[in-house]
C-alpha atoms as a PDB file:
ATOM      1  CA  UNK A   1      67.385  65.030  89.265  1.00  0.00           C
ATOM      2  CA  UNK A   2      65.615  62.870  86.913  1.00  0.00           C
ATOM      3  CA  UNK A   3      67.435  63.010  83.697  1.00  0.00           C
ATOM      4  CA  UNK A   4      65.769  59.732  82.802  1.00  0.00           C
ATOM      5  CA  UNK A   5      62.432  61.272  82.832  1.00  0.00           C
ATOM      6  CA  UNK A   6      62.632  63.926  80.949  1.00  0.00           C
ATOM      7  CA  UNK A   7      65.332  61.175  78.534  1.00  0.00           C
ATOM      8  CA  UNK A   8      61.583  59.041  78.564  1.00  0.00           C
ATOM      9  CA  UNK A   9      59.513  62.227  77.423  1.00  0.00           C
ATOM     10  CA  UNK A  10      61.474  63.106  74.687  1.00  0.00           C
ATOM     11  CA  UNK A  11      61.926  59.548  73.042  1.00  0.00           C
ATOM     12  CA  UNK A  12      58.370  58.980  73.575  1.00  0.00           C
ATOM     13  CA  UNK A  13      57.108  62.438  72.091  1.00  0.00           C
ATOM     14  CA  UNK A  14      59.469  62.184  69.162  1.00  0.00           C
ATOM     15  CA  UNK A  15      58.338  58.454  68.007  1.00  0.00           C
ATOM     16  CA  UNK A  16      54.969  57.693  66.759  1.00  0.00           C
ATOM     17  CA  UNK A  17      53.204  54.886  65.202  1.00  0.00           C
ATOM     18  CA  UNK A  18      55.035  52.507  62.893  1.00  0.00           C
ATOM     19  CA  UNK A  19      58.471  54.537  63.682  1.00  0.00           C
ATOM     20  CA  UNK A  20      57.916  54.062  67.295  1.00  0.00           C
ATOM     21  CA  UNK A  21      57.258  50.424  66.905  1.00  0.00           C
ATOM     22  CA  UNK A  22      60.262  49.523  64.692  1.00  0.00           C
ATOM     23  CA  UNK A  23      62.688  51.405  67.144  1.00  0.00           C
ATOM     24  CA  UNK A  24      65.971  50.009  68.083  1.00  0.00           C
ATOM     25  CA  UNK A  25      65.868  47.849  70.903  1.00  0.00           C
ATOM     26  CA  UNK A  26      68.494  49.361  72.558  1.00  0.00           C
ATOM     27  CA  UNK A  27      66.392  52.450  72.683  1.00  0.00           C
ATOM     28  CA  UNK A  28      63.574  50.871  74.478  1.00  0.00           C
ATOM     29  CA  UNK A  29      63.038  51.114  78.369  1.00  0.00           C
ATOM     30  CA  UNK A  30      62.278  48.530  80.319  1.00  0.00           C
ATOM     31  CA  UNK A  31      59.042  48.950  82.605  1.00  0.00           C
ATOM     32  CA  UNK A  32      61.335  48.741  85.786  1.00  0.00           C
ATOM     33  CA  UNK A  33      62.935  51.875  84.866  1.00  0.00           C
ATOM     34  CA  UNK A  34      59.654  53.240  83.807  1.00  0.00           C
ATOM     35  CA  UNK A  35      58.320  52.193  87.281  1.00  0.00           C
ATOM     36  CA  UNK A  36      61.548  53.885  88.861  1.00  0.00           C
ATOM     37  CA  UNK A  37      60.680  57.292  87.496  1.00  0.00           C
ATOM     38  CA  UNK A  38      57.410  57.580  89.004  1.00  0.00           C
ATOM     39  CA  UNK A  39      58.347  56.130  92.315  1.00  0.00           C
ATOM     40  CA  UNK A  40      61.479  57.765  93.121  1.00  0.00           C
ATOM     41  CA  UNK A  41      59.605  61.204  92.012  1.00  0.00           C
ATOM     42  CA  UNK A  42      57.362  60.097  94.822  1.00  0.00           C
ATOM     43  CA  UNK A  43      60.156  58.867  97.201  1.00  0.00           C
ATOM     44  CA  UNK A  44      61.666  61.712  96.884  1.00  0.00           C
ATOM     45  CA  UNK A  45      58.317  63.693  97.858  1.00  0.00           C
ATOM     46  CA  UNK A  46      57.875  61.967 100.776  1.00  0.00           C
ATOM     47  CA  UNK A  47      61.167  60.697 102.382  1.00  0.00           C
ATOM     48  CA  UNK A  48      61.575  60.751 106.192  1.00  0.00           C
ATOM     49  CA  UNK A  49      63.497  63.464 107.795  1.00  0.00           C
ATOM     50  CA  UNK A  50      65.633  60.880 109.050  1.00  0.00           C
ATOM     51  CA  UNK A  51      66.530  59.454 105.665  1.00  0.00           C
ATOM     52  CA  UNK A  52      68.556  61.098 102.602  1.00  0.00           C
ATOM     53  CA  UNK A  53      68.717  59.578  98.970  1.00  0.00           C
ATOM     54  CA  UNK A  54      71.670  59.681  96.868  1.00  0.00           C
ATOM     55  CA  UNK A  55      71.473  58.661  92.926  1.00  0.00           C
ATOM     56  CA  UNK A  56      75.653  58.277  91.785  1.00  0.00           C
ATOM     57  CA  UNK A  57      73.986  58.112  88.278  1.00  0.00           C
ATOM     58  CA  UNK A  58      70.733  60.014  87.818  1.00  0.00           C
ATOM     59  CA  UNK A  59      70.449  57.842  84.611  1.00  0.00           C
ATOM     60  CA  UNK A  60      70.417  54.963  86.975  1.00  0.00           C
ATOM     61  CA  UNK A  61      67.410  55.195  88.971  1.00  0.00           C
ATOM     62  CA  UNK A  62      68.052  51.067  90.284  1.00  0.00           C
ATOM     63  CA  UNK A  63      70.761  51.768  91.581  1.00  0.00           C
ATOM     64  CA  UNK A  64      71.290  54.338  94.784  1.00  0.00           C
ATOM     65  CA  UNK A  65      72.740  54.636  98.078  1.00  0.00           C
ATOM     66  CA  UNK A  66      70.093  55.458 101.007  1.00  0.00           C
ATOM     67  CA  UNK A  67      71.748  57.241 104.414  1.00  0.00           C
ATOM     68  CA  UNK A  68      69.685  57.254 108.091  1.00  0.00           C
ATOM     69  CA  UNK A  69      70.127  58.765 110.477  1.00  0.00           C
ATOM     70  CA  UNK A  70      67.923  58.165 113.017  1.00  0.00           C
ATOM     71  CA  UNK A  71      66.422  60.745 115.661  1.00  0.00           C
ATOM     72  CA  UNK A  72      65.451  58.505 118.626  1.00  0.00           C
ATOM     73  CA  UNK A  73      66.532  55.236 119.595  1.00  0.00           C
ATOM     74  CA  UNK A  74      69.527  52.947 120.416  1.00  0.00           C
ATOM     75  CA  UNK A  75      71.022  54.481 116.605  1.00  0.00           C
ATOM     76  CA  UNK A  76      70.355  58.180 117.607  1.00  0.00           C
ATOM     77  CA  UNK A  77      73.404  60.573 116.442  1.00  0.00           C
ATOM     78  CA  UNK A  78      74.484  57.757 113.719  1.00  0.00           C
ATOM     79  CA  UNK A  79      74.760  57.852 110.051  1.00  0.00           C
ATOM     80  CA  UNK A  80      73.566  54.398 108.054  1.00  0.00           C
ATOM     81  CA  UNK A  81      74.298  53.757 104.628  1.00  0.00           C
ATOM     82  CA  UNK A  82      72.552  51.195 102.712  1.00  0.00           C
ATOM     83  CA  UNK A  83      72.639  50.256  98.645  1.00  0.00           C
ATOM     84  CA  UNK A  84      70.105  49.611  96.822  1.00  0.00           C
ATOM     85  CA  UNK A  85      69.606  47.970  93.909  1.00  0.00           C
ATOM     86  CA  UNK A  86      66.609  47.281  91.882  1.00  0.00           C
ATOM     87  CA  UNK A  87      66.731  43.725  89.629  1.00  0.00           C
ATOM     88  CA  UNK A  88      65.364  44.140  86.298  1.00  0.00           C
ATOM     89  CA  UNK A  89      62.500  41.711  87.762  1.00  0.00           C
ATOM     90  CA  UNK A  90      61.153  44.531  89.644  1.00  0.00           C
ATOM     91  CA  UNK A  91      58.406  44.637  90.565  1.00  0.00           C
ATOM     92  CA  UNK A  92      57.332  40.948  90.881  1.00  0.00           C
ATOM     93  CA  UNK A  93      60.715  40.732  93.143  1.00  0.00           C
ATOM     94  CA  UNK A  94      62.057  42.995  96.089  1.00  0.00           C
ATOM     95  CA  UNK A  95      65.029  45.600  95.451  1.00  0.00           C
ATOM     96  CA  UNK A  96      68.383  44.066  97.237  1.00  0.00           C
ATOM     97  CA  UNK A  97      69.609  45.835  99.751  1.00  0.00           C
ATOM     98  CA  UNK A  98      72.764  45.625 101.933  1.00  0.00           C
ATOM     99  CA  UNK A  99      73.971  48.198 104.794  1.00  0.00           C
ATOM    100  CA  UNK A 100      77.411  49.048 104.611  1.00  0.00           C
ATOM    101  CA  UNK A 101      77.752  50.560 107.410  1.00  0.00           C
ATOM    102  CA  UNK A 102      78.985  48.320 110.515  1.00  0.00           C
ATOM    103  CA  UNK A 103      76.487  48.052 112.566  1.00  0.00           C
ATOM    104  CA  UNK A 104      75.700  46.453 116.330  1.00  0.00           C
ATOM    105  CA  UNK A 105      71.674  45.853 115.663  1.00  0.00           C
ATOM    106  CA  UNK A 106      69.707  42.386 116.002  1.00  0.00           C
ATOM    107  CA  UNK A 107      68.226  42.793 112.394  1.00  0.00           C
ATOM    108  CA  UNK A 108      71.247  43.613 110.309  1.00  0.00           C
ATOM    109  CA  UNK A 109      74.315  41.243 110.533  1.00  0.00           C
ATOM    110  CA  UNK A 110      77.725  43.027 110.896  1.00  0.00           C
ATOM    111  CA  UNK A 111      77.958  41.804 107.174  1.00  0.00           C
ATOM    112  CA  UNK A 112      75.165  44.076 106.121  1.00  0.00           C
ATOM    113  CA  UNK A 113      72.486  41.624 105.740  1.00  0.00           C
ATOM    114  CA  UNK A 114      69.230  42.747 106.443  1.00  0.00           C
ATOM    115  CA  UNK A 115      66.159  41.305 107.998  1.00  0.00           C
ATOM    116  CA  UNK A 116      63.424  42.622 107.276  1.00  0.00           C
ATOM    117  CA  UNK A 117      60.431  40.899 106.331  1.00  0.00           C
ATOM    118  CA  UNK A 118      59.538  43.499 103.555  1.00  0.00           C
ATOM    119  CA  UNK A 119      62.605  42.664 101.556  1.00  0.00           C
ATOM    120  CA  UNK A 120      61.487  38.873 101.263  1.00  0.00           C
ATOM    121  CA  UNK A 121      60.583  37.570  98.215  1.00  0.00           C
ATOM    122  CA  UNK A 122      58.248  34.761  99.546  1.00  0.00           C
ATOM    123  CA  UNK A 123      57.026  34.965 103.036  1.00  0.00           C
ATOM    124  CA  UNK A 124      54.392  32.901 104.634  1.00  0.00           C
ATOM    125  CA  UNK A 125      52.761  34.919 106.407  1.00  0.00           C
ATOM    126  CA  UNK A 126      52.032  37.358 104.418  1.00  0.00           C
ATOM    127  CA  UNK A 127      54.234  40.364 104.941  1.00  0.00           C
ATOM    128  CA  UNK A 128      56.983  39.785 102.469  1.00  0.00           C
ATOM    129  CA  UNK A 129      57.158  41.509  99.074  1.00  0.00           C
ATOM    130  CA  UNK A 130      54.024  41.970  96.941  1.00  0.00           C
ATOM    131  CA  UNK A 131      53.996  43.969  93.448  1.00  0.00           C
ATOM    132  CA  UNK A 132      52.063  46.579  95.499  1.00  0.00           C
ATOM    133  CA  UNK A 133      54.462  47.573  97.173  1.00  0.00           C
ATOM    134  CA  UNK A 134      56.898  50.322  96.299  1.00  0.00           C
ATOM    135  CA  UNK A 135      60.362  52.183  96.876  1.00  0.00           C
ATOM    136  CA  UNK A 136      58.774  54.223  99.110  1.00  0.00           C
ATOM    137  CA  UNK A 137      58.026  51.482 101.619  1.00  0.00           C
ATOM    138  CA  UNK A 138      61.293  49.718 101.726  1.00  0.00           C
ATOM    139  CA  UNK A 139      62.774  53.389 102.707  1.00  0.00           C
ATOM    140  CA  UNK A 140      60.285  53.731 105.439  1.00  0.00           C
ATOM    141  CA  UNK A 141      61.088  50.249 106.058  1.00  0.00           C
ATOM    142  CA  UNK A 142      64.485  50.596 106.676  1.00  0.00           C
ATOM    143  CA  UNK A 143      64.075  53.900 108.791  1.00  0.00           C
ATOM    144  CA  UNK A 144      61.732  51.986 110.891  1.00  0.00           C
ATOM    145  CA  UNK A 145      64.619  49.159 111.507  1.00  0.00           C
ATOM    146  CA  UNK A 146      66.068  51.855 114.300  1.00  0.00           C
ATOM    147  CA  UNK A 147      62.677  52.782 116.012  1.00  0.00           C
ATOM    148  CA  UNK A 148      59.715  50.544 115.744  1.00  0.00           C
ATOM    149  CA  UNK A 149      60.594  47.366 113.486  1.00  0.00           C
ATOM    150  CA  UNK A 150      63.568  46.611 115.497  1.00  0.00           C
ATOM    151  CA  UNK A 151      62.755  43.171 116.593  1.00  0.00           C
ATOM    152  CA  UNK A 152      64.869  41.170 119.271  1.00  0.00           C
ATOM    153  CA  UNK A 153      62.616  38.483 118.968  1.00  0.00           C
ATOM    154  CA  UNK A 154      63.334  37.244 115.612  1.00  0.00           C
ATOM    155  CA  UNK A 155      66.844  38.350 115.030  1.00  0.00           C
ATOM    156  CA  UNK A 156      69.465  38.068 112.306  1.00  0.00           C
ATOM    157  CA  UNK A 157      72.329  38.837 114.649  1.00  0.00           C
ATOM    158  CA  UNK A 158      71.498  36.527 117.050  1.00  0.00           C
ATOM    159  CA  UNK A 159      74.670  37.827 119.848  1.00  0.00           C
ATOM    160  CA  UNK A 160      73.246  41.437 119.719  1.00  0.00           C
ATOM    161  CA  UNK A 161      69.834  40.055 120.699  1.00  0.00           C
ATOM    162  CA  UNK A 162      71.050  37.856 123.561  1.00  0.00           C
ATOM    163  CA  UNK A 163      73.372  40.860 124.206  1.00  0.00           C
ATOM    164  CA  UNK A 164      70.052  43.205 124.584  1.00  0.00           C
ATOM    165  CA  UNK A 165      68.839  40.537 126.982  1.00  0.00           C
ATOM    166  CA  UNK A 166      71.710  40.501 128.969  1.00  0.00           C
ATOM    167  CA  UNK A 167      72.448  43.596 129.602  1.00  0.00           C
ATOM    168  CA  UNK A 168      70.400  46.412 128.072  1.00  0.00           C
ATOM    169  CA  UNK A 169      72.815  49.218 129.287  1.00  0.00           C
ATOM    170  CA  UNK A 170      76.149  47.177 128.142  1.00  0.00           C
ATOM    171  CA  UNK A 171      74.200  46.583 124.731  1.00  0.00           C
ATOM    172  CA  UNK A 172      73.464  50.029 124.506  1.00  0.00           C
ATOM    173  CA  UNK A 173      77.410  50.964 124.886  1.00  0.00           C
ATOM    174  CA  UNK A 174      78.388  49.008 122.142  1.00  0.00           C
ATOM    175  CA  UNK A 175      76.252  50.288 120.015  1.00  0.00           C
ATOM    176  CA  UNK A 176      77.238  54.039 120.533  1.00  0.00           C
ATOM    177  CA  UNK A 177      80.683  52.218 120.361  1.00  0.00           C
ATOM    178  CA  UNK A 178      80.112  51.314 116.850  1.00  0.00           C
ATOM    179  CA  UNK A 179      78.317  54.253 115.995  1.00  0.00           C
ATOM    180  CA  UNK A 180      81.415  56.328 117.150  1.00  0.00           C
ATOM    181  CA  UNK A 181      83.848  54.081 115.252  1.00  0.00           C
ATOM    182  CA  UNK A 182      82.071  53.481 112.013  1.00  0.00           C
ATOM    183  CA  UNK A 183      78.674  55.599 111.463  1.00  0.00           C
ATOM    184  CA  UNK A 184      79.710  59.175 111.734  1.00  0.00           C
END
């Protein structure tokens, strides 16, 4: 899975002093992708059941495509895709990530927009994005979107919320509704 690991090893092992300094710069990685390799290693060790990761180019570790499917919940029995991609600014700024699945839920706009407080880059009160933080937790951030982050208070989508309010049964109908027509 992680060609660009082992690519890293063997660039690094055959390089040393004064060659390894006057490399090509096109040869040199950048310290998001060097960051990548050790967290998706560890993403990868410890994803949720719920979630699957998919890499289209395992030389492209910023760039994959993250399915959920939750267990519980409103979303139980549907399949979410989201992409993510890592900026080369990582990781002094969030990845980007967009659902692309359809979706009836008071966090994530029909357009895929996401809110979730993880993925801000500046946040006052303290629970946006931090260089701490890691692939790993905007996975288990996203899985939590269907169980225990999903927030009606402080929605995106502000007609599913008010449609919750209404009518939790109806809301609950057209969410299976889109689940049937778009996340299977």
């Amino acid at each position: 899975m992680l060609t660009l690991a082992s690519k890293l090893k063997r660039e690094e092992g055959g390089k040393s002093g004064r060659a390894a300094a006057t490399a090509d710069s096109t040869h040199r990685v950048s310290i998001r992708d060097r960051l990548l390799t050790k967290e998706v290693a560890d993403l990868e060790a410890h994803l949720p059941t719920t979630c699957k990761a998919n890499f289209p180019d395992e030389d492209k570790l910023h760039h994959f495509h993250l399915a959920v499917c939750p267990d519980e919940g409103y979303y139980q029995s549907g399949r979410f895709q989201f992409e993510v991609n890592v900026p080369e600014a990582y990781n002094m700024v969030p990845p980007k990530v967009k659902c692309l699945t359809r979706i009836w839920h008071p966090n994530i706009a029909e357009t895929g927009e996401i809110c979730l407080s993880l993925l801000r880059e500046h946040s006052i009160d303290g629970t946006g994005w931090a260089p701490t933080r890691t692939l790993k937790d905007v996975v288990w951030g996203l899985n939590s979107l269907f169980t225990d982050l999903l927030n009606f208070d402080d929605p995106l989508n502000i007609d599913a919320a008010e449609h919750h309010l209404r009518d939790k049964e109806d809301f609950r109908v057209k969410v299976q509704d889109y689940i049937k027509n778009y996340a299977r």
